[in-house]
Protein backbone atom coordinates (compact mmCIF):
# COMPACT_ATOMS: atom_id res chain seq x y z
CA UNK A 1 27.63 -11.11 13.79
CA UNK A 2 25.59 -8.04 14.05
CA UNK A 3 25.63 -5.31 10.88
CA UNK A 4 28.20 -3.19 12.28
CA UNK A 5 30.97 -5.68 12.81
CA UNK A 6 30.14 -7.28 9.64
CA UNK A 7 31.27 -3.90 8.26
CA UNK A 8 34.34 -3.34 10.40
CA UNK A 9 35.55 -6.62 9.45
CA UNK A 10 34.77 -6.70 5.78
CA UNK A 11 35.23 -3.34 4.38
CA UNK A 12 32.17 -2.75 3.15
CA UNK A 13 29.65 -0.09 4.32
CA UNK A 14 26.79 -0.57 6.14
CA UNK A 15 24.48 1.20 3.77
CA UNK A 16 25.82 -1.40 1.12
CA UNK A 17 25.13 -4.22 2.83
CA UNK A 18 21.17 -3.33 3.53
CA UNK A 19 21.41 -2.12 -0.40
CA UNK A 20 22.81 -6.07 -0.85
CA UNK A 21 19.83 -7.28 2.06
CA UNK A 22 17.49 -5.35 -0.17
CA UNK A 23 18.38 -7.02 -3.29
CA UNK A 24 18.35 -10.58 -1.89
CA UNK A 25 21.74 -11.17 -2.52
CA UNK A 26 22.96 -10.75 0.80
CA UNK A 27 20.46 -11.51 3.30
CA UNK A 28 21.49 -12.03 6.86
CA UNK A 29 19.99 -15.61 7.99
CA UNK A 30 18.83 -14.08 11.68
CA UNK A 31 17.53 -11.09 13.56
CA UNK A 32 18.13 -10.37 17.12
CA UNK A 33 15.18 -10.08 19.97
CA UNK A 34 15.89 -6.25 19.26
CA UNK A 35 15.37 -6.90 15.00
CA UNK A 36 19.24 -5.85 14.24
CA UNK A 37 20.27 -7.67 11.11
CA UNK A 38 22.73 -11.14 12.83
CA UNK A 39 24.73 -12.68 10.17
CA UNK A 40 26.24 -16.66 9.76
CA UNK A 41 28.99 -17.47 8.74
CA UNK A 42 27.48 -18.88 5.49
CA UNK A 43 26.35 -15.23 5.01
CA UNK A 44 29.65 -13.71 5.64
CA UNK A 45 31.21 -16.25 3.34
CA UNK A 46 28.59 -15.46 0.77
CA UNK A 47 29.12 -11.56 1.03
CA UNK A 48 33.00 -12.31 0.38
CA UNK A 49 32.10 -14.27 -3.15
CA UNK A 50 29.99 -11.17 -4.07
CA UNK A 51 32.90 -9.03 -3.62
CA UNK A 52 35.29 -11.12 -5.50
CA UNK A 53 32.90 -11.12 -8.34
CA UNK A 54 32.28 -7.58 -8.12
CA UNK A 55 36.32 -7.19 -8.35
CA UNK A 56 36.10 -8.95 -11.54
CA UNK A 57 33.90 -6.28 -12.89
CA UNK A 58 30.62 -8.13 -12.86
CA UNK A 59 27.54 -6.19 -11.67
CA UNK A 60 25.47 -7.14 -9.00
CA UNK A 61 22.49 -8.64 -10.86
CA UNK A 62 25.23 -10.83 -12.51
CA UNK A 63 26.92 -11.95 -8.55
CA UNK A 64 23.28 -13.14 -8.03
CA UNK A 65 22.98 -14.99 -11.56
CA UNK A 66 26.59 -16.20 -10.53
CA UNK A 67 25.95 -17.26 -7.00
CA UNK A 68 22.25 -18.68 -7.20
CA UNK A 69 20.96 -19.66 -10.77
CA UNK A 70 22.27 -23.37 -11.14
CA UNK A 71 22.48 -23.02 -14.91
CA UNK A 72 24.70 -20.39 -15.06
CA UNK A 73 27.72 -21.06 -17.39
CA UNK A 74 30.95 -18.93 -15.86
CA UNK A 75 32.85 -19.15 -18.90
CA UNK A 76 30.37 -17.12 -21.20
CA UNK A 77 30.65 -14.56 -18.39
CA UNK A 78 34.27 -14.51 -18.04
CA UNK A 79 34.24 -13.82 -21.91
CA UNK A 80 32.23 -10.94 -21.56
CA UNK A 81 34.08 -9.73 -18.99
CA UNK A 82 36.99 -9.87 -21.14
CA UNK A 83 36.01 -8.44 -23.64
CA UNK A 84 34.72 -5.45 -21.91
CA UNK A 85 37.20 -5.36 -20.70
CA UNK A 86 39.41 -4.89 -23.61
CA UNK A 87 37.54 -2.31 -24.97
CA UNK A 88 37.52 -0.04 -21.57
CA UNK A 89 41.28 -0.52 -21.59
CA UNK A 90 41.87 0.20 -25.55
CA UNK A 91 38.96 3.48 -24.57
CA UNK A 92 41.44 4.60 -21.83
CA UNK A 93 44.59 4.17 -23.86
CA UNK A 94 43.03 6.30 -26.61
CA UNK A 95 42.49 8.50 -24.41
CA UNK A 96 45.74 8.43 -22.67
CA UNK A 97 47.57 9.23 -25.91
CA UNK A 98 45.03 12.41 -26.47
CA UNK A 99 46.08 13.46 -23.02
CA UNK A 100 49.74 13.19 -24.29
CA UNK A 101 49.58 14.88 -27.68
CA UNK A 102 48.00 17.45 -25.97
CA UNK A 103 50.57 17.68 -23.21
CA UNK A 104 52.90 17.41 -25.97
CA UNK A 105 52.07 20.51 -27.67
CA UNK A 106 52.68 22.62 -24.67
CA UNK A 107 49.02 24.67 -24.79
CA UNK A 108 49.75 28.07 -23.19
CA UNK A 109 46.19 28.81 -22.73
CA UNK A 110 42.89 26.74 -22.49
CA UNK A 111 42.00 28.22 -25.44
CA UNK A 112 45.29 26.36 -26.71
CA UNK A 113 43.99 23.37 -25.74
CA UNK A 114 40.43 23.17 -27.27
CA UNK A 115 42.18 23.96 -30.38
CA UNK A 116 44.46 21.01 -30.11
CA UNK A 117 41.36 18.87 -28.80
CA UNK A 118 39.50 20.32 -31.90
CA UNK A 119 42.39 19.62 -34.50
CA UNK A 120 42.57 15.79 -33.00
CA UNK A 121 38.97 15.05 -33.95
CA UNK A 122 38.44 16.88 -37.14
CA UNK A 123 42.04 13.91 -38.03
CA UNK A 124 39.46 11.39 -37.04
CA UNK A 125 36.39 12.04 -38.93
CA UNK A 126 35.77 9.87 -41.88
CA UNK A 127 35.46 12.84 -43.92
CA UNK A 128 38.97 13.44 -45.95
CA UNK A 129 37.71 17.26 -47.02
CA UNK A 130 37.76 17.66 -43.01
CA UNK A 131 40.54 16.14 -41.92
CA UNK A 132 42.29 18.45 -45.14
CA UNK A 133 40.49 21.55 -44.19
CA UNK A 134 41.71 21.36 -40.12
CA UNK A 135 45.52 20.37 -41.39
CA UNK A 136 45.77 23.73 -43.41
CA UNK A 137 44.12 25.66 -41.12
CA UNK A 138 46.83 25.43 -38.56
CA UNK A 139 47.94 28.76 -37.99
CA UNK A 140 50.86 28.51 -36.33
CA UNK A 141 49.82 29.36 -33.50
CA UNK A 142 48.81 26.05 -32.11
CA UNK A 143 50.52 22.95 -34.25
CA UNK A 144 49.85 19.57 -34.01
CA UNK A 145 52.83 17.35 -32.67
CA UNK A 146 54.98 16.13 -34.65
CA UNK A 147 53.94 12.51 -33.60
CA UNK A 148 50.24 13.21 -34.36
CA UNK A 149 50.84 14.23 -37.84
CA UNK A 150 53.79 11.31 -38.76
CA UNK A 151 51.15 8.94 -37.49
CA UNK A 152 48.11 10.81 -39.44
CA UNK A 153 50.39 10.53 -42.74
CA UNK A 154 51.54 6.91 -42.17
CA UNK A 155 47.59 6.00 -42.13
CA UNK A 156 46.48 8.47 -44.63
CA UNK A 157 44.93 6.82 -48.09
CA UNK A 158 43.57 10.30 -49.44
CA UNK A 159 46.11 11.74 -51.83
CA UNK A 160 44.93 15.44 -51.04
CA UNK A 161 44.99 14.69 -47.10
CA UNK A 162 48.37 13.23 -47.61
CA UNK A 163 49.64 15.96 -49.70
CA UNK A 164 47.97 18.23 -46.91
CA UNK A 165 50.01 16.48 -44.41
CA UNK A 166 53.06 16.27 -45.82
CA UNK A 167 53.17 20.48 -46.65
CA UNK A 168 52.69 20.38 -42.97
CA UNK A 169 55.42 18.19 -42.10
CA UNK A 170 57.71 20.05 -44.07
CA UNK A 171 57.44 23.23 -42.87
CA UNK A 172 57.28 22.31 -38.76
CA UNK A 173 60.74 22.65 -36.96
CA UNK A 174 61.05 18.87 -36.12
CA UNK A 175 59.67 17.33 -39.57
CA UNK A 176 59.64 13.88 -37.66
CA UNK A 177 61.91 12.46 -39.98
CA UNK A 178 62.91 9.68 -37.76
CA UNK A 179 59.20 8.88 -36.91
CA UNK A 180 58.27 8.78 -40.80
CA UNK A 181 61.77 6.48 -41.43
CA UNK A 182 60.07 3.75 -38.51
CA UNK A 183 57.40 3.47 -41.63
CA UNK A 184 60.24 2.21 -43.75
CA UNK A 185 60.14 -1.16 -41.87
CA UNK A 186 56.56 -1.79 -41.85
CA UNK A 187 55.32 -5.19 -43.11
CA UNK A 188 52.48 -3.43 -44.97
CA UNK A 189 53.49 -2.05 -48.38
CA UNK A 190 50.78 0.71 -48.23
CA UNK A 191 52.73 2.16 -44.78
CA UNK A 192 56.32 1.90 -46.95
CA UNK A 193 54.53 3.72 -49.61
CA UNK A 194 53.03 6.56 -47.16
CA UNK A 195 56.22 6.98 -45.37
CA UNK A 196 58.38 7.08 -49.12
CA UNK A 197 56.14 9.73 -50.28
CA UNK A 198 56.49 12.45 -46.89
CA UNK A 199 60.37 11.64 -46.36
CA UNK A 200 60.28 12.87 -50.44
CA UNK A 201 58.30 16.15 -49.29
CA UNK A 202 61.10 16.57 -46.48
CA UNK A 203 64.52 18.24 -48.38
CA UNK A 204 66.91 17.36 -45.44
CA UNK A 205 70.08 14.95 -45.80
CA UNK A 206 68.55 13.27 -42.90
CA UNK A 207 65.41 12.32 -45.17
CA UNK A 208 68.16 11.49 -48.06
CA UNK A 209 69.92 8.84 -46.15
CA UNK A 210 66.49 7.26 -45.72
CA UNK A 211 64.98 7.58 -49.03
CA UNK A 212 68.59 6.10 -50.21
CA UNK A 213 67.53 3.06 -47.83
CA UNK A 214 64.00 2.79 -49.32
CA UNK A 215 66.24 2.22 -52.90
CA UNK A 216 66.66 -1.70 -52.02
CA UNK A 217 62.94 -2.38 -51.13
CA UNK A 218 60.78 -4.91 -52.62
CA UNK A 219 58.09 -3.13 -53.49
CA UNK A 220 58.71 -1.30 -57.51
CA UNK A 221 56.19 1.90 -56.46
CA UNK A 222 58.06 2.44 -53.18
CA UNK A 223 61.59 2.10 -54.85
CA UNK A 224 59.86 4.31 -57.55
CA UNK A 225 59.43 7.48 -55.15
CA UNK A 226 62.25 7.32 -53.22
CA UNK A 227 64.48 7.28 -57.02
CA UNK A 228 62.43 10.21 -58.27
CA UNK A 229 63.07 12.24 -54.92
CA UNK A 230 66.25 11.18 -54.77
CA UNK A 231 67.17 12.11 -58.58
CA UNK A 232 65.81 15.74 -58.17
CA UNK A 233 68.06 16.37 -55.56
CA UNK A 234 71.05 15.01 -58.13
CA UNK A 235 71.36 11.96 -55.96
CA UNK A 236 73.28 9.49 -58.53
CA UNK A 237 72.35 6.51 -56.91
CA UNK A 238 69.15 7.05 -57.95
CA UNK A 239 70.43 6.41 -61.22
CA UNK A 240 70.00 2.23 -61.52
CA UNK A 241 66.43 3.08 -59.76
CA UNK A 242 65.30 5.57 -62.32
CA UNK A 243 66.08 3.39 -65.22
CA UNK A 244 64.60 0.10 -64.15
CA UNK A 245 60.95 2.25 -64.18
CA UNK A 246 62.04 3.48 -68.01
CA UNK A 247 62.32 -0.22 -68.75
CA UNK A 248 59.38 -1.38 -66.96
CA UNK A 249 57.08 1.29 -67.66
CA UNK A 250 56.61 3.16 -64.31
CA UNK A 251 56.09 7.06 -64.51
CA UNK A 252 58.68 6.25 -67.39
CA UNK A 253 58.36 9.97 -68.64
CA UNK A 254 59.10 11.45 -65.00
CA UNK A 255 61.92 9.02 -64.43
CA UNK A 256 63.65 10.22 -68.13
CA UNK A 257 63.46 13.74 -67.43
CA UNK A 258 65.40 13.29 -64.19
CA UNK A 259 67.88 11.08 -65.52
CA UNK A 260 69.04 13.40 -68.34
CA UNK A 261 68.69 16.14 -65.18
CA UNK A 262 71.46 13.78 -63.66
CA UNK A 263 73.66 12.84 -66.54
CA UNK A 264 73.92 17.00 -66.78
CA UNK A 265 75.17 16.84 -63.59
CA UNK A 266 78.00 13.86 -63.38
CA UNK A 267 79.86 12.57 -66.07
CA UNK A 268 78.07 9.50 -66.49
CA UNK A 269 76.41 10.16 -69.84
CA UNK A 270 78.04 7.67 -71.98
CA UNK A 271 77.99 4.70 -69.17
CA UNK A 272 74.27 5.23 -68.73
CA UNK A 273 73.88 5.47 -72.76
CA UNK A 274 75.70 1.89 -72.46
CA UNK A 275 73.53 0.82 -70.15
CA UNK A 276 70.25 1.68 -72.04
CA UNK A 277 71.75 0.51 -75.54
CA UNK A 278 72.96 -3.48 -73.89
CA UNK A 279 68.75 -3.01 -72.18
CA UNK A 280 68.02 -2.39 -76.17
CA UNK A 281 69.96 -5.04 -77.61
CA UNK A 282 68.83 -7.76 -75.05
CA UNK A 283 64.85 -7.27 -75.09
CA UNK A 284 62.38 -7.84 -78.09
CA UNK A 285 59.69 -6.20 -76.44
CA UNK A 286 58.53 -3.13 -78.67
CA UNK A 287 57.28 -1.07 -75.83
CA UNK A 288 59.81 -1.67 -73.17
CA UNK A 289 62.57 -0.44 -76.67
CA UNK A 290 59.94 2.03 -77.41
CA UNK A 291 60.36 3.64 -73.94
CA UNK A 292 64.13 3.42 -73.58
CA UNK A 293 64.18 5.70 -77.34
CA UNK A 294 62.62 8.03 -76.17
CA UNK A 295 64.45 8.32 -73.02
CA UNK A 296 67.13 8.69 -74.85
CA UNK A 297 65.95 12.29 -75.90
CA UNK A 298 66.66 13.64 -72.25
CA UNK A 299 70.11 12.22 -72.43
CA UNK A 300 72.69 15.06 -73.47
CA UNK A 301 76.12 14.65 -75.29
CA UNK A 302 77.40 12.74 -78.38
CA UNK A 303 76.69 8.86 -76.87
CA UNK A 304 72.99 9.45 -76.84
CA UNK A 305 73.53 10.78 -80.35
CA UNK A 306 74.58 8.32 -81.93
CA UNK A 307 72.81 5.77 -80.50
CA UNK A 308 70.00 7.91 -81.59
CA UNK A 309 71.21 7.94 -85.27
CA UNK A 310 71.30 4.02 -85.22
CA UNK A 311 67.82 3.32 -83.78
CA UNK A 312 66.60 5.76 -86.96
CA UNK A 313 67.59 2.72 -89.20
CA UNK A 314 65.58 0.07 -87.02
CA UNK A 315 63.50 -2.84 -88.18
CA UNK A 316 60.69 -1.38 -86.38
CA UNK A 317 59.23 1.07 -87.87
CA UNK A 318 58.09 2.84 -84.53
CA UNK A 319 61.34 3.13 -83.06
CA UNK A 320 63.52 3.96 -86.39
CA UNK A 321 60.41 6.79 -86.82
CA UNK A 322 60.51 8.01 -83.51
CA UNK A 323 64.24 8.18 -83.31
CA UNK A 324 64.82 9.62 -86.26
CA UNK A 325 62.17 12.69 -85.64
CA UNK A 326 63.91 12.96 -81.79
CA UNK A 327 67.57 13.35 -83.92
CA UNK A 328 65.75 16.23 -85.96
CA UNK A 329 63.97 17.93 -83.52
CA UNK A 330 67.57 17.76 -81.75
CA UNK A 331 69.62 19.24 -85.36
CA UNK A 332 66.71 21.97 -85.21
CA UNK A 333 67.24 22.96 -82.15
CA UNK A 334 71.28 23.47 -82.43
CA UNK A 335 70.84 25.22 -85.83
CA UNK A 336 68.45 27.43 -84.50
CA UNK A 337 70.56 28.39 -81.32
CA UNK A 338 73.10 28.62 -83.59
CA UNK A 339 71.66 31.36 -85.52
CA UNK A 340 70.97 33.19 -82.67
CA UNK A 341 74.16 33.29 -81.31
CA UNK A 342 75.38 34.44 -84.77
CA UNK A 343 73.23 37.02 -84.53
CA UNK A 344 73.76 38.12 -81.07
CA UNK A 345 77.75 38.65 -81.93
């Protein structure tokens, strides 16, 4: 079979097949009285093996390692090959979700565009003062999607990136709320933790009924955020939240100061007072009863009060002391408000 047919019937090109008869790895067995290239059928079924090889993404000084070294082990290839190939794939896909974020931000201009392309890298340098720097220097102008940024915060372990992030978050139109929420049900604790901390940044009810979710999780620091978010916002069922960190010692300060914010606001005083007094009475560790005292200086009304007068007259000494100076610093206070409304009238 002369050249020409061989091309016809095969699909490949003539000028590939002398590139193939140059190589050696092709090689037609005959030559016509005229010196045209004449192929066998050995050749021809040779020329189809190179071709399925190719197909498989080997090149064509691995065909010839394939076809004629008798050493050659196919499956070290094949692994190769597949792992090539999983990185060409994984290269495209990255690339494929550029394309989209891009798309997604509707770019009005090219200028638009190199922008975009420009804030997408500056997220993936390894440099957190970067990736901080190109997050607040969004204009306005051109944002990031929504979807860029949720995933940016979810993988975020700078604080000041994060915090950059989430002041971004908060003031876009869509804050992604139901993006950051998916972070909720991540098997990694550090992803729970990122997504608690923007949904607290984000003062919608839609980020409420979230952070109220994030209440029941396992993990104490991501329980922890959502109760201090939620208590701000005079959330009461942050309430049980907020007190468990008092008792164990988490940001114990923070969570007092919004407990007595929410006692101001429902009438739950005295059953929270009960609460704290039955923690009291049933632990004999000094600084978890230590903590829960001095909690009970944020508490308002007469229940905290009085169970302020009885820890002054505690067997420890800390506690009765600190009690007793957070019951005068209390009687100072009203006498001296006192006087000045007498002197006001």
């Amino acid at each position: 079979m002369l050249i020409g047919e061989v091309s016809r019937r095969t699909g490949v090109s003539t000028r590939m097949l002398r590139h193939y008869d140059s190589l050696g790895l092709v090689k037609p067995t005959g030559r016509t009285t005229g010196g045209y290239r004449e192929y066998s059928a050995d050749d021809i079924r040779r020329l189809f093996h190179v071709e399925s090889l190719r197909t498989l993404g080997l090149s064509l000084n691995e065909a010839m390692r394939a076809l004629d070294e008798p050493d050659f082990a196919p499956a070290d290839l094949v692994g190769d090959l597949i792992r090539h190939t999983r990185r060409r794939i994984a290269a495209e896909a990255e690339l494929l979700t550029k394309l989209e974020h891009v798309d997604a931000a509707s770019p009005a201009e090219w200028d638009d565009v190199l922008r975009i392309v420009t804030l997408l890298r500056a997220l993936e340098s390894n440099s957190a003062a970067r990736r901080q720097q190109a997050i607040l220097a969004q204009d306005g102008t051109v944002s990031l999607p929504v979807e860029v940024l949720v995933e940016a915060v979810l993988s975020e372990d700078d604080p000041n990136v994060a915090g950059a992030l989430h002041w971004s978050l908060a003031r876009a139109a869509d804050p992604g709320v139901t993006a950051l929420a998916h972070g909720l049900d991540s098997e990694t604790v550090d992803v729970r933790r990122r997504a608690t901390a923007a949904l607290a940044a984000v003062h919608t009810a839609e980020a409420a009924v979230h952070l109220r979710r994030a209440l029941d999780d396992s993990d104490a620091t991501v329980r922890g955020r959502a109760a201090l978010a939620l208590g701000s916002r005079g959330d009461i069922d942050s309430m049980p939240a907020l007190l468990e960190m008092v008792v164990e010692g988490r940001r114990d300060v923070e969570a007092a100061e919004v407990l007595g914010g929410l006692t101001e606001l429902s009438p739950s005083a005295d059953d929270l007072v009960a609460v704290m007094q039955d923690r009291l009475d049933n632990t004999s560790d000094a600084a978890t009863r230590l903590r829960i005292t001095q909690a009970l200086a944020e508490i308002p009304g007469t229940a905290a009060r009085a169970a302020l007068g009885l820890l002054a007259h505690d067997g420890d000494r800390t506690i009765a002391a600190t009690a007793a100076a957070i019951v005068n610093t209390q009687d100072h206070g009203r006498r001296r408000r006192r006087r000045s409304d007498t002197g006001a009238q």
